[in-house]
N, C-alpha and C. Protein backbone atom coordinates (compact mmCIF):
# COMPACT_ATOMS: atom_id res chain seq x y z
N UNK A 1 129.30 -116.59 33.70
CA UNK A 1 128.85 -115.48 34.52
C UNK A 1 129.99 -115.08 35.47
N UNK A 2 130.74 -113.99 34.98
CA UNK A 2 131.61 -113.63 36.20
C UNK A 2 131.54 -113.46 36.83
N UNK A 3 130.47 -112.46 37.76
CA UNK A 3 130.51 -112.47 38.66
C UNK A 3 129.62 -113.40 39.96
N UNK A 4 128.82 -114.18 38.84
CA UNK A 4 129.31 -115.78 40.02
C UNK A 4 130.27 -116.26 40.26
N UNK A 5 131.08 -116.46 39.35
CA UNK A 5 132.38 -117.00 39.57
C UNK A 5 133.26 -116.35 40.81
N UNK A 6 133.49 -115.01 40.67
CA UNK A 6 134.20 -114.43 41.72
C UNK A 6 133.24 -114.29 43.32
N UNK A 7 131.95 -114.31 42.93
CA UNK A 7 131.89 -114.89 44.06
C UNK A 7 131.72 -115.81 45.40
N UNK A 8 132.24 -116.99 44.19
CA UNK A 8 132.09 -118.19 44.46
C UNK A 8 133.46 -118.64 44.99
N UNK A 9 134.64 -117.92 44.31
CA UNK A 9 136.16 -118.24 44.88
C UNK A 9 136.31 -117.28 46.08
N UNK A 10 135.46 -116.14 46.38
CA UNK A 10 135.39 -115.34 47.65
C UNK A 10 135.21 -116.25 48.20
N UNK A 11 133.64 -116.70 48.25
CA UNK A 11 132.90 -117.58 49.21
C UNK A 11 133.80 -118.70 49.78
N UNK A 12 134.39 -119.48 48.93
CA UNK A 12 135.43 -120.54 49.08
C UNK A 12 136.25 -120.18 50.31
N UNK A 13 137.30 -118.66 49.34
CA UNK A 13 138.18 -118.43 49.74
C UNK A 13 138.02 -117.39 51.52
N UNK A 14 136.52 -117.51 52.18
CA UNK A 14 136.47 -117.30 53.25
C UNK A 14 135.46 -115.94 53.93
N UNK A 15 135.46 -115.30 52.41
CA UNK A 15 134.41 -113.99 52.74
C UNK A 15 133.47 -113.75 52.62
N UNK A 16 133.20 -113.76 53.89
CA UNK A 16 131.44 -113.61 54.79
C UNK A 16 130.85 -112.87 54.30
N UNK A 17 131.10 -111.66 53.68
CA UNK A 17 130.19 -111.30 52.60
C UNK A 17 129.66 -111.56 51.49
N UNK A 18 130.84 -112.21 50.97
CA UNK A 18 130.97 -113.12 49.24
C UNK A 18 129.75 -114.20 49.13
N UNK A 19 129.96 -114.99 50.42
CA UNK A 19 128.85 -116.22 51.23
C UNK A 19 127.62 -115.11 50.65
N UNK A 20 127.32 -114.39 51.71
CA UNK A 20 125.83 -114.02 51.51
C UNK A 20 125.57 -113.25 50.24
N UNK A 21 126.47 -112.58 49.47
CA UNK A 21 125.84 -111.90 48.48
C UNK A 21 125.89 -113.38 47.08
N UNK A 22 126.18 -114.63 47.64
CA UNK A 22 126.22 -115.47 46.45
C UNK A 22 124.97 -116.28 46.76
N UNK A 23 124.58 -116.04 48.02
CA UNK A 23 123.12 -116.83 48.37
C UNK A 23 122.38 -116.03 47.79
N UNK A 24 122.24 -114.44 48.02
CA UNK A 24 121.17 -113.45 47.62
C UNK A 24 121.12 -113.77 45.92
N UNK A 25 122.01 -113.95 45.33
CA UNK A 25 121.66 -113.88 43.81
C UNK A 25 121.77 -115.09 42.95
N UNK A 26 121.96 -116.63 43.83
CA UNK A 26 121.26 -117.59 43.50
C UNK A 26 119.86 -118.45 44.10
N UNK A 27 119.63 -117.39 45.18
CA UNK A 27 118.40 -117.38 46.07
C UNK A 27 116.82 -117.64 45.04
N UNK A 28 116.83 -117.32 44.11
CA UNK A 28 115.41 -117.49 43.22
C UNK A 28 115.56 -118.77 42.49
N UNK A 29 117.07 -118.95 41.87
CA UNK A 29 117.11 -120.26 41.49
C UNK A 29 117.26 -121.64 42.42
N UNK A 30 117.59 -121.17 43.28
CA UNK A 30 117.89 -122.17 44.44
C UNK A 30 116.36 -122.49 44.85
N UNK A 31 115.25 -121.74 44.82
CA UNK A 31 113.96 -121.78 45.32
C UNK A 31 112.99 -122.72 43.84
N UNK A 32 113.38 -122.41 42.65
CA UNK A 32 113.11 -123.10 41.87
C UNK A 32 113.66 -124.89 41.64
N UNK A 33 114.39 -124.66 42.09
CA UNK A 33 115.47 -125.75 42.20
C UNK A 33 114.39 -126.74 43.36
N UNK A 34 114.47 -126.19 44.26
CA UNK A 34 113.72 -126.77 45.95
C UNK A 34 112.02 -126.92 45.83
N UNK A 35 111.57 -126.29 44.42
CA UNK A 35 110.20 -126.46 44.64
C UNK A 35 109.44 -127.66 43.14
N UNK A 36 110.95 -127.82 42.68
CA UNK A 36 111.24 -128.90 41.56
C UNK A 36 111.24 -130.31 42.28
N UNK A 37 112.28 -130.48 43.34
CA UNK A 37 112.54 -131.40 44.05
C UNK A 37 111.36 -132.11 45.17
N UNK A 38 110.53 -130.80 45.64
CA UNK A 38 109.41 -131.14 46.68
C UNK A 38 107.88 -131.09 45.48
N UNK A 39 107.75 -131.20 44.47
CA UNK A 39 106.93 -131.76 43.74
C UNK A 39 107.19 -132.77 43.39
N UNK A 40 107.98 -133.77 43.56
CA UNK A 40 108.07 -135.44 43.39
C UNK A 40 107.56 -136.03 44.64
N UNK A 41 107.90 -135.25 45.81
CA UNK A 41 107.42 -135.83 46.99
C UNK A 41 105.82 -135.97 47.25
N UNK A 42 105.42 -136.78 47.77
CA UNK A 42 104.14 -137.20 48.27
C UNK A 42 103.11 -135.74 48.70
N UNK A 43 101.99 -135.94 48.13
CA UNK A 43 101.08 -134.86 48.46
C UNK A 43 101.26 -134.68 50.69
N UNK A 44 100.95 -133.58 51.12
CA UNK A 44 100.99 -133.46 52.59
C UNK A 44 102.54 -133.11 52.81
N UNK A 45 103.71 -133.05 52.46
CA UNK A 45 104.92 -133.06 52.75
C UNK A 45 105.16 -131.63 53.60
N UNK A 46 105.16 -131.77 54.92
CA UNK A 46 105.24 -130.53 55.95
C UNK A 46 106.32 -129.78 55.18
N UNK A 47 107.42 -130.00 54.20
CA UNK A 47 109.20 -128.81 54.11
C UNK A 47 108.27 -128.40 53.02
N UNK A 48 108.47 -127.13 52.91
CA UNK A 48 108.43 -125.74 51.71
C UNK A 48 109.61 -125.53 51.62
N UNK A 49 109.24 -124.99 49.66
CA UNK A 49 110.88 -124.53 49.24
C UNK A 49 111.38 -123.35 49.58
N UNK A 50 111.13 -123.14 50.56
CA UNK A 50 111.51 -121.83 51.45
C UNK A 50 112.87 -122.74 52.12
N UNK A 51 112.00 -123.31 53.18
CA UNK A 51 112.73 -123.97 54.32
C UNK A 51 113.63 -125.18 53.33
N UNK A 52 113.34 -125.51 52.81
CA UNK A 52 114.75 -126.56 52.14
C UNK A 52 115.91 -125.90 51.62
N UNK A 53 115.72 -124.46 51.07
CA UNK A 53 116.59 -123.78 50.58
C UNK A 53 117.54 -123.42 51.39
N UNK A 54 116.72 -122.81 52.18
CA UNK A 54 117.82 -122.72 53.18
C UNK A 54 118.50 -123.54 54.17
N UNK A 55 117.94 -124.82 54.45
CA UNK A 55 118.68 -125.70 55.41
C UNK A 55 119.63 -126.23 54.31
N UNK A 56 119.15 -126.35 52.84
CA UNK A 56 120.50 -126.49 52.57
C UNK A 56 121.64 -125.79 51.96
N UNK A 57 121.49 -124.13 52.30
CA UNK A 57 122.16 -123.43 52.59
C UNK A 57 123.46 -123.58 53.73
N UNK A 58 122.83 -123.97 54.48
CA UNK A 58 123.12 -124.07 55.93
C UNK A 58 124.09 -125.52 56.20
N UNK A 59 123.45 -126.50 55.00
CA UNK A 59 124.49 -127.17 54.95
C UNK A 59 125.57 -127.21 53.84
N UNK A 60 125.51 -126.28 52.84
CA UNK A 60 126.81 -125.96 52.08
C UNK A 60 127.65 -125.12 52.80
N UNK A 61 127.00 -124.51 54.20
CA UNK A 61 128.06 -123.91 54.91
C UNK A 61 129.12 -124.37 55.85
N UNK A 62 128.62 -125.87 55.98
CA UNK A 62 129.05 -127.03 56.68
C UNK A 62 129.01 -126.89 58.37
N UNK A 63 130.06 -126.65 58.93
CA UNK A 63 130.09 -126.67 60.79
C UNK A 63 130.00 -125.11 60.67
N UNK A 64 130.38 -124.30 59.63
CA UNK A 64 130.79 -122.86 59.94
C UNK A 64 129.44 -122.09 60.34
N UNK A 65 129.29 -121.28 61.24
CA UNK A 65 128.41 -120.40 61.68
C UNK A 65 127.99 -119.56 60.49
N UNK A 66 126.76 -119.50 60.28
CA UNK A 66 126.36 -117.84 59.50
C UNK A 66 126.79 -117.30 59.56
N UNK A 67 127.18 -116.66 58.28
CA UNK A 67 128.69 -115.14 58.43
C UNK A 67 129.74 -115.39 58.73
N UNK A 68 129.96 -116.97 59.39
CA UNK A 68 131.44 -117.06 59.57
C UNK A 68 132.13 -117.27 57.74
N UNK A 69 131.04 -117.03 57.06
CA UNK A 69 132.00 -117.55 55.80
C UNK A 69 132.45 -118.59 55.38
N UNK A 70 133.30 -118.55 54.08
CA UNK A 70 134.03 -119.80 53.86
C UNK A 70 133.20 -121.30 53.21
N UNK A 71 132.32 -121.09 52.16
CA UNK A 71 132.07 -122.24 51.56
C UNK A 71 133.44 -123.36 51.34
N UNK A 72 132.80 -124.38 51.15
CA UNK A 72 134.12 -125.38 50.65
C UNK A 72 133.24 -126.18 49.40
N UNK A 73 133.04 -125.73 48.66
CA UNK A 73 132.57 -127.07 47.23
C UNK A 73 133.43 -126.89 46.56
N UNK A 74 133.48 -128.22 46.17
CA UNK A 74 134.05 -128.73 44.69
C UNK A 74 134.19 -127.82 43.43
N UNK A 75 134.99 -127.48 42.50
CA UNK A 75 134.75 -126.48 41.80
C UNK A 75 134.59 -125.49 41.78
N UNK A 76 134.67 -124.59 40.61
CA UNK A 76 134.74 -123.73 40.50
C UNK A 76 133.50 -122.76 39.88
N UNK A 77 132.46 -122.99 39.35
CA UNK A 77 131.54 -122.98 38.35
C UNK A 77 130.07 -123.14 38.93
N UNK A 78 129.10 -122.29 38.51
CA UNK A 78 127.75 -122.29 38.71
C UNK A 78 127.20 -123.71 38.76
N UNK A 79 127.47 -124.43 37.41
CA UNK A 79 127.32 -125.84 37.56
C UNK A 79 127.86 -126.88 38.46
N UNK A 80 128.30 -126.37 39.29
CA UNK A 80 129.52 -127.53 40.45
C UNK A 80 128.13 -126.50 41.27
N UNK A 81 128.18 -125.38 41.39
CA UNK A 81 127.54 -124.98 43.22
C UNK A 81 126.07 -125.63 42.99
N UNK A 82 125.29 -125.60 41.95
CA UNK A 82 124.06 -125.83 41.69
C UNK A 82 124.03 -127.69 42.22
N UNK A 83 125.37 -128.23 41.91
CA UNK A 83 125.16 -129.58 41.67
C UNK A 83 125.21 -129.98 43.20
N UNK A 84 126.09 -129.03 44.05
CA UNK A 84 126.61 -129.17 45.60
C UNK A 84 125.07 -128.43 46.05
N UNK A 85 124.50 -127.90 45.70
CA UNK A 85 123.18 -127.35 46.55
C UNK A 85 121.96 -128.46 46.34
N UNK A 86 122.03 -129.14 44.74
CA UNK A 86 120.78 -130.34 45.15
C UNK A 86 120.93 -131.66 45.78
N UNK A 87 122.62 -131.68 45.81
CA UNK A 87 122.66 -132.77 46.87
C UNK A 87 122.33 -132.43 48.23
N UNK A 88 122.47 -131.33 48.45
CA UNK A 88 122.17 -131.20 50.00
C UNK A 88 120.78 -131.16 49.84
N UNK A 89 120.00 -130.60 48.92
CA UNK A 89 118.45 -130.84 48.86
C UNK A 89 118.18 -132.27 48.69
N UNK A 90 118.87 -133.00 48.22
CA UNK A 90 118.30 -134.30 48.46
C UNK A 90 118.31 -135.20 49.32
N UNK A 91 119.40 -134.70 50.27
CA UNK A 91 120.07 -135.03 51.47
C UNK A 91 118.84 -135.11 52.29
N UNK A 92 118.30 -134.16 52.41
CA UNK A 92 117.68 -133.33 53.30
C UNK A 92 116.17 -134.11 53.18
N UNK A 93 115.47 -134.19 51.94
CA UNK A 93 114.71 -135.00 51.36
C UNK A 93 115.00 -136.51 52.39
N UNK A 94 115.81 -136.94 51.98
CA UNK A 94 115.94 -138.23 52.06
C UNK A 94 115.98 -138.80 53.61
N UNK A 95 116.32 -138.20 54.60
CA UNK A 95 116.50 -137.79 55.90
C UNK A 95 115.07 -137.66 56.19
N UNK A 96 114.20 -136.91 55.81
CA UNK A 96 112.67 -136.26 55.74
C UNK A 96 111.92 -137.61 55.85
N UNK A 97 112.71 -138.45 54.53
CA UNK A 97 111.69 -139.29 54.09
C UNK A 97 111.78 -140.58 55.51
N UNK A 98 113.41 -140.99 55.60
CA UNK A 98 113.60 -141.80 56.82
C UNK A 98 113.15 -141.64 58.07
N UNK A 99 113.52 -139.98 58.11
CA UNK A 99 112.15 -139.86 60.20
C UNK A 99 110.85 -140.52 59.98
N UNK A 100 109.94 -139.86 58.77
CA UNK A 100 108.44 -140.28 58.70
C UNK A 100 108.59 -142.03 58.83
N UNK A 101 109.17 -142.43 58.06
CA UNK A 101 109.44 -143.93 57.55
C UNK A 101 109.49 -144.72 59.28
N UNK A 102 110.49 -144.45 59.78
CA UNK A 102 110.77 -144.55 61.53
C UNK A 102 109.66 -144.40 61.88
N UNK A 103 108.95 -143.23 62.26
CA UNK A 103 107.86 -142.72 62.72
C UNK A 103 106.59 -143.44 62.74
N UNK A 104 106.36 -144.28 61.55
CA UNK A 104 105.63 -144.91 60.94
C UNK A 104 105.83 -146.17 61.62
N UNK A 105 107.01 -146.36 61.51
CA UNK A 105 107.15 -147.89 61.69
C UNK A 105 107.33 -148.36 63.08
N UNK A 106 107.09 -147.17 64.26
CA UNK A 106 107.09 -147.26 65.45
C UNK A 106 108.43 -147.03 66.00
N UNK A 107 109.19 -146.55 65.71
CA UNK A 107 110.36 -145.53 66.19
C UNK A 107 110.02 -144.94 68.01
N UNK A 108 111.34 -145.09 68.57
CA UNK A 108 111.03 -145.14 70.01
C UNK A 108 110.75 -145.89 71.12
N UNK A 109 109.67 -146.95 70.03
CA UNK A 109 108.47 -147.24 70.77
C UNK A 109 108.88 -148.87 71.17
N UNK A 110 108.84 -149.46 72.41
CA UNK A 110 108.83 -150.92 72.57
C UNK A 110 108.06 -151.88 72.36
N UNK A 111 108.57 -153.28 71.98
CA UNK A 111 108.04 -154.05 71.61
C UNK A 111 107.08 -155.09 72.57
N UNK A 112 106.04 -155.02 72.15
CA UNK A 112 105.09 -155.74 73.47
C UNK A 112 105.12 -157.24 72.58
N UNK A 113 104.94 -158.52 73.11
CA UNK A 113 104.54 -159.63 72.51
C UNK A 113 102.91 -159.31 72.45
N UNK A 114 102.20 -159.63 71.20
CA UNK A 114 100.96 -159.91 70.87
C UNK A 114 100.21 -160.54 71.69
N UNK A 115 99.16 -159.90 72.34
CA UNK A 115 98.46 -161.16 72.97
C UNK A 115 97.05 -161.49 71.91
N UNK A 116 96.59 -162.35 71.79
CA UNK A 116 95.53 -162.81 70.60
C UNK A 116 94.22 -162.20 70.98
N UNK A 117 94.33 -162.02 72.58
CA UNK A 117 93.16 -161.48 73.28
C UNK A 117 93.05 -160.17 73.12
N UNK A 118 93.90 -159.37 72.86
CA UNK A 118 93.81 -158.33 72.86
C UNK A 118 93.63 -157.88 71.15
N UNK A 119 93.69 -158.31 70.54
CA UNK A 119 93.39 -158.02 69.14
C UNK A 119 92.63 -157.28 68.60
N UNK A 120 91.23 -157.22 69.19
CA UNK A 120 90.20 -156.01 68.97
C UNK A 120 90.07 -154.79 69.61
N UNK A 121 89.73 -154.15 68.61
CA UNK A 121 89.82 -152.56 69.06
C UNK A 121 89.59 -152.33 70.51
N UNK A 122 90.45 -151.60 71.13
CA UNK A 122 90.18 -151.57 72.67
C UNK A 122 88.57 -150.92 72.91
N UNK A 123 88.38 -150.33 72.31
CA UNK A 123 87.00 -149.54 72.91
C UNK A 123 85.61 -150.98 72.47
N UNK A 124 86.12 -151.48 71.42
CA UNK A 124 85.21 -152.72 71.81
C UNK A 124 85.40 -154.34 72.06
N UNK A 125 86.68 -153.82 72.47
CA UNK A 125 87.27 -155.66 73.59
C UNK A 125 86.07 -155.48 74.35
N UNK A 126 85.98 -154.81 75.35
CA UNK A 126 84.82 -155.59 76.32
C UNK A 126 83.25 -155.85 75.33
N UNK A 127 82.87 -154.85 74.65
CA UNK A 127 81.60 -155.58 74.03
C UNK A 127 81.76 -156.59 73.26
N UNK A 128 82.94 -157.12 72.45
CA UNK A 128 82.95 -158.36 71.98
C UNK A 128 83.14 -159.40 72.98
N UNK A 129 83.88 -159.43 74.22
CA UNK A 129 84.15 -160.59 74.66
C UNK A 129 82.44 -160.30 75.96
N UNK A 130 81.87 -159.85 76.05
CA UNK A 130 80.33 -159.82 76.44
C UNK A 130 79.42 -160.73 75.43
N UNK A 131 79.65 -160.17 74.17
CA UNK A 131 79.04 -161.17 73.27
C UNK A 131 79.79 -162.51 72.81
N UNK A 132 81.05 -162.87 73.24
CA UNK A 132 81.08 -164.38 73.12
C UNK A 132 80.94 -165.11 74.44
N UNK A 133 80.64 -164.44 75.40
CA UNK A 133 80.37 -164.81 76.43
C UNK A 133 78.71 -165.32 76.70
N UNK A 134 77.93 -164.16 76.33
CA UNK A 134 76.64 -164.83 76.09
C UNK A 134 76.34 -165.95 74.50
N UNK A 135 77.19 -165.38 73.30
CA UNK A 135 77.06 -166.65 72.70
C UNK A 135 77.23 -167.88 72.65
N UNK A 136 78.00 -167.65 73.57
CA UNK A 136 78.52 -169.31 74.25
C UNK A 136 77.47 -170.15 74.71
N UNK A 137 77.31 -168.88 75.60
CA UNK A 137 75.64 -169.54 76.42
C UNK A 137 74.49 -169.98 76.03
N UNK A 138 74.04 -168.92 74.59
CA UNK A 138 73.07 -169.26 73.77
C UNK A 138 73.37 -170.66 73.10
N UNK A 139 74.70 -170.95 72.33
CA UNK A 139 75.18 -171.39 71.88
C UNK A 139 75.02 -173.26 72.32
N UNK A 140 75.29 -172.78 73.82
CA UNK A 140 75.19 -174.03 74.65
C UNK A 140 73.43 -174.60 74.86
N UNK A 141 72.24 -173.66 74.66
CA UNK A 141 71.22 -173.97 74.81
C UNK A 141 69.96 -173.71 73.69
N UNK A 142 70.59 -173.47 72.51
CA UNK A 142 70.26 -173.34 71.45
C UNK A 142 71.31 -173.32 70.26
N UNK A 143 71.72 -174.78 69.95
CA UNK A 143 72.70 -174.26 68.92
C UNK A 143 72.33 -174.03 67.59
N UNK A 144 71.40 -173.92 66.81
CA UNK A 144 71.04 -173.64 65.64
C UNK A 144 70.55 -172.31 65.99
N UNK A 145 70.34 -171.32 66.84
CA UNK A 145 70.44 -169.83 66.73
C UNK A 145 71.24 -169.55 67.01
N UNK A 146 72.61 -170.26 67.85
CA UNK A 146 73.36 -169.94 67.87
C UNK A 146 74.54 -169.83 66.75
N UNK A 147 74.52 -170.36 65.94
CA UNK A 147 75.14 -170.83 64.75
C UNK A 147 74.75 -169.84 64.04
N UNK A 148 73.51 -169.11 63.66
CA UNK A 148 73.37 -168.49 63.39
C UNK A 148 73.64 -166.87 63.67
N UNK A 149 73.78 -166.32 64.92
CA UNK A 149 74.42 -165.76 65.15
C UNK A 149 75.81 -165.82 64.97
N UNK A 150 76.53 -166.71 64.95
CA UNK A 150 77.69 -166.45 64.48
C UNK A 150 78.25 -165.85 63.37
N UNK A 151 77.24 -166.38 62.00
CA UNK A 151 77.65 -166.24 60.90
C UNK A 151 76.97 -165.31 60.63
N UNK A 152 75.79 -164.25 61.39
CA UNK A 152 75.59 -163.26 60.66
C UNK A 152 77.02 -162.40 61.06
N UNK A 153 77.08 -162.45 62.65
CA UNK A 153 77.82 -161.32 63.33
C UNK A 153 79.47 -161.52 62.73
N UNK A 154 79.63 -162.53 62.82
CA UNK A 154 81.06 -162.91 62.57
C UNK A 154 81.36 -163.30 61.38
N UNK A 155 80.57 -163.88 60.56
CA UNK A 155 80.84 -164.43 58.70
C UNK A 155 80.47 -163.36 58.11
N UNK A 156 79.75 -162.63 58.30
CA UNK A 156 79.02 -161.44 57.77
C UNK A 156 78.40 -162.13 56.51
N UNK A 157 77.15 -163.08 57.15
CA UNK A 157 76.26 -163.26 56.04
C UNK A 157 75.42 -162.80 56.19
N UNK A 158 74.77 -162.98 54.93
CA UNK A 158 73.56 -162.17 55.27
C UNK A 158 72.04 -163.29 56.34
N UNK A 159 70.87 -162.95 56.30
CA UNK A 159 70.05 -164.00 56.54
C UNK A 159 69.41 -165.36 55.80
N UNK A 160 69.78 -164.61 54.91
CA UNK A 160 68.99 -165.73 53.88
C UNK A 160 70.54 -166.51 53.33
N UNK A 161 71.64 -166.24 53.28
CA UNK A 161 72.65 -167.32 53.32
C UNK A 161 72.96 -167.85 54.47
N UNK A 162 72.96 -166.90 55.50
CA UNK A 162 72.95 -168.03 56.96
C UNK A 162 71.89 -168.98 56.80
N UNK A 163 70.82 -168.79 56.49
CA UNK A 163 69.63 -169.98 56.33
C UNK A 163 69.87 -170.97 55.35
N UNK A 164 70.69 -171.05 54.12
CA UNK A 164 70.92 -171.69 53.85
C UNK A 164 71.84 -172.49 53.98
N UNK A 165 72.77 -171.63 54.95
CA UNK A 165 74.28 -172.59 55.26
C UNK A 165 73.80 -173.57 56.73
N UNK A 166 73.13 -173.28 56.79
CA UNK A 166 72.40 -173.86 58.38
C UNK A 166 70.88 -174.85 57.61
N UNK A 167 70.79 -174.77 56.40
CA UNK A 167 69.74 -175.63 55.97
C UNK A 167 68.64 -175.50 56.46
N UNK A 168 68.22 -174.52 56.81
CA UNK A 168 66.89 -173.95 57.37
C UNK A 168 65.91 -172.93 56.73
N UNK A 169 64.71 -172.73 56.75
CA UNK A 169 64.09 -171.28 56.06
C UNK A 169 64.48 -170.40 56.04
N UNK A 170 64.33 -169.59 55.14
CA UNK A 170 64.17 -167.92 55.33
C UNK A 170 63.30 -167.66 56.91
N UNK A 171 62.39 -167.87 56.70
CA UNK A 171 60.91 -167.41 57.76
C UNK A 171 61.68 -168.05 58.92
N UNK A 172 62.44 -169.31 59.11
CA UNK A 172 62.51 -170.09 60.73
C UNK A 172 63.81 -169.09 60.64
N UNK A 173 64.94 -168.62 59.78
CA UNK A 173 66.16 -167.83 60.40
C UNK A 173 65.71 -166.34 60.54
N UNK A 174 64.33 -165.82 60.18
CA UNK A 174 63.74 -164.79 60.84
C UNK A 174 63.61 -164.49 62.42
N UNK A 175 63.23 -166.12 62.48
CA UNK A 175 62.33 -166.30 63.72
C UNK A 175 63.70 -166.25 64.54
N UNK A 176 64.14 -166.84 64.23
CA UNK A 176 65.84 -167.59 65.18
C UNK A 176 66.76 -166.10 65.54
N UNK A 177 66.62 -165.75 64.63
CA UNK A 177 67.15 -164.00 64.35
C UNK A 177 66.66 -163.12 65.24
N UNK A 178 65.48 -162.64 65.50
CA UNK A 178 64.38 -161.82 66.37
C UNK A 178 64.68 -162.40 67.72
N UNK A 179 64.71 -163.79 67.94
CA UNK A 179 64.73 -164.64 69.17
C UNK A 179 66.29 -164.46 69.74
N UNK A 180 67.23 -164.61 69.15
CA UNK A 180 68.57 -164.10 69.33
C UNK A 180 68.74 -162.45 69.67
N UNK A 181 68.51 -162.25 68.93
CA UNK A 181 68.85 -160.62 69.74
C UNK A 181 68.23 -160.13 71.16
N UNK A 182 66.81 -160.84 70.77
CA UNK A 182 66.15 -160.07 72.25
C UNK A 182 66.75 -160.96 73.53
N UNK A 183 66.98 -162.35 73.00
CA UNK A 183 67.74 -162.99 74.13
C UNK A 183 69.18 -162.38 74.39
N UNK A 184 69.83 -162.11 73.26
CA UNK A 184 71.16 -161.67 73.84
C UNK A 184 71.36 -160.29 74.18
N UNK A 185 70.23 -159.47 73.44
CA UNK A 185 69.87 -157.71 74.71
C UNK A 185 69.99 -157.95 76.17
N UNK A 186 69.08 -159.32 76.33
CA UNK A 186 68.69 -159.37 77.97
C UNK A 186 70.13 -159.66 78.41
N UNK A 187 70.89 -160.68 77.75
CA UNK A 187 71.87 -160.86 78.80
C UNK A 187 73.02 -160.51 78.14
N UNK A 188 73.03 -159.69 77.76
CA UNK A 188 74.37 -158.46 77.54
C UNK A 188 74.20 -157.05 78.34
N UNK A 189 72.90 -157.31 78.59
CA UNK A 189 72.35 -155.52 80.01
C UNK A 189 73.08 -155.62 80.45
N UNK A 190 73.16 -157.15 81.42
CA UNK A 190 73.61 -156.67 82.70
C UNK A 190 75.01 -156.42 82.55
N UNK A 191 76.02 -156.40 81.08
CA UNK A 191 77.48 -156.43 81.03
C UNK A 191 77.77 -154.40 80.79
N UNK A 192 76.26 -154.33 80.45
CA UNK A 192 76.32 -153.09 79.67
C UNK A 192 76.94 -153.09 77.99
N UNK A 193 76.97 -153.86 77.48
CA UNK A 193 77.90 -153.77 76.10
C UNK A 193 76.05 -154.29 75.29
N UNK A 194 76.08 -153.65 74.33
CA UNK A 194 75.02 -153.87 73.27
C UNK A 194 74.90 -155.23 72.63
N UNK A 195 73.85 -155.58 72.35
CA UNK A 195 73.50 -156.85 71.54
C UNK A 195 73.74 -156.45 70.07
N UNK A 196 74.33 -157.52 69.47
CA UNK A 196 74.33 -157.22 67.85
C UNK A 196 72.95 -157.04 67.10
């Protein structure tokens, strides 16, 4: 294609017009090119092949201002500019992919040491440590409902395997069950945090 060619040794060779009339008429393939590349990427990806095209426009233009002209790639040939435009699309990609990656991985952000106490969701740290506070208590004056409470709330069994892991009835881990909650309603009120 000649007259890519010539205006690709313009572009090179410094003229700010050559630059833009070689973007305008590889501008559709360059958009095919950019919407090839952002269909491998992950569904949600904020860049359109609008905006990739042109940032990496912008970087085949290197430090030079818009209109200042003057590409510099390799070669001479449609196939050299095509090959210098998806590296910068992948460039660009890849950069994309490292902010999120950062972002993700807590970028910015300082490192606190773990405290073990703090482990549960803040909005229900205080209602859990309300309820090991009264389970304790129950715990301390009934330990076979208390035991049982544990392993429904915390093993996530059901009743009738808590009754059997505790070697007791169905009907007495009913009873133990009903008797636990309304005891631990009463003394979780006054914390305000809910009974399980």
């Amino acid at each position: 294609m000649p007259v890519f060619t010539e205006l690709l040794a313009a572009a090179n060779g410094g003229n700010a017009r050559a630059v833009e009339d070689l973007f305008c008429l590889v501008y559709d393939d360059l958009k095919r090119l950019a919407a090839r590349a952002l269909a491998n990427e992950t569904v949600g990806h904020t860049l359109q092949p609008t905006a990739l095209v042109h940032e990496a426009y912008l970087r085949l233009l290197g430090d030079r201002p818009v209109g200042a002209g003057a590409l510099d790639l390799p070669g001479d040939s449609r196939g050299h500019f095509f090959t210098a435009a998806s590296t910068a699309m992948r460039r660009i990609l890849i950069e994309s992919a490292r902010r999120k990656r950062r972002a993700k991985r807590g970028a910015g952000r300082q490192r606190v040491p773990l405290d073990p106490d703090q482990i549960a969701e803040p909005e229900r740290a205080d209602e859990l440590i309300a309820l090991d506070e009264a389970l304790t208590v129950l715990t301390a004056a009934e330990p076979k409902v208390g035991e049982l409470v544990q392993l429904r709330y915390f093993g996530g069994l059901t009743l009738k395997e808590a009754a059997a892991v505790l070697g007791i009835a169905p009907r007495t881990a009913d009873a133990y069950w009903a008797y636990a909650r309304a005891w631990l309603l009463t003394e979780m009120a006054g914390t305000g945090a809910p009974a399980p």
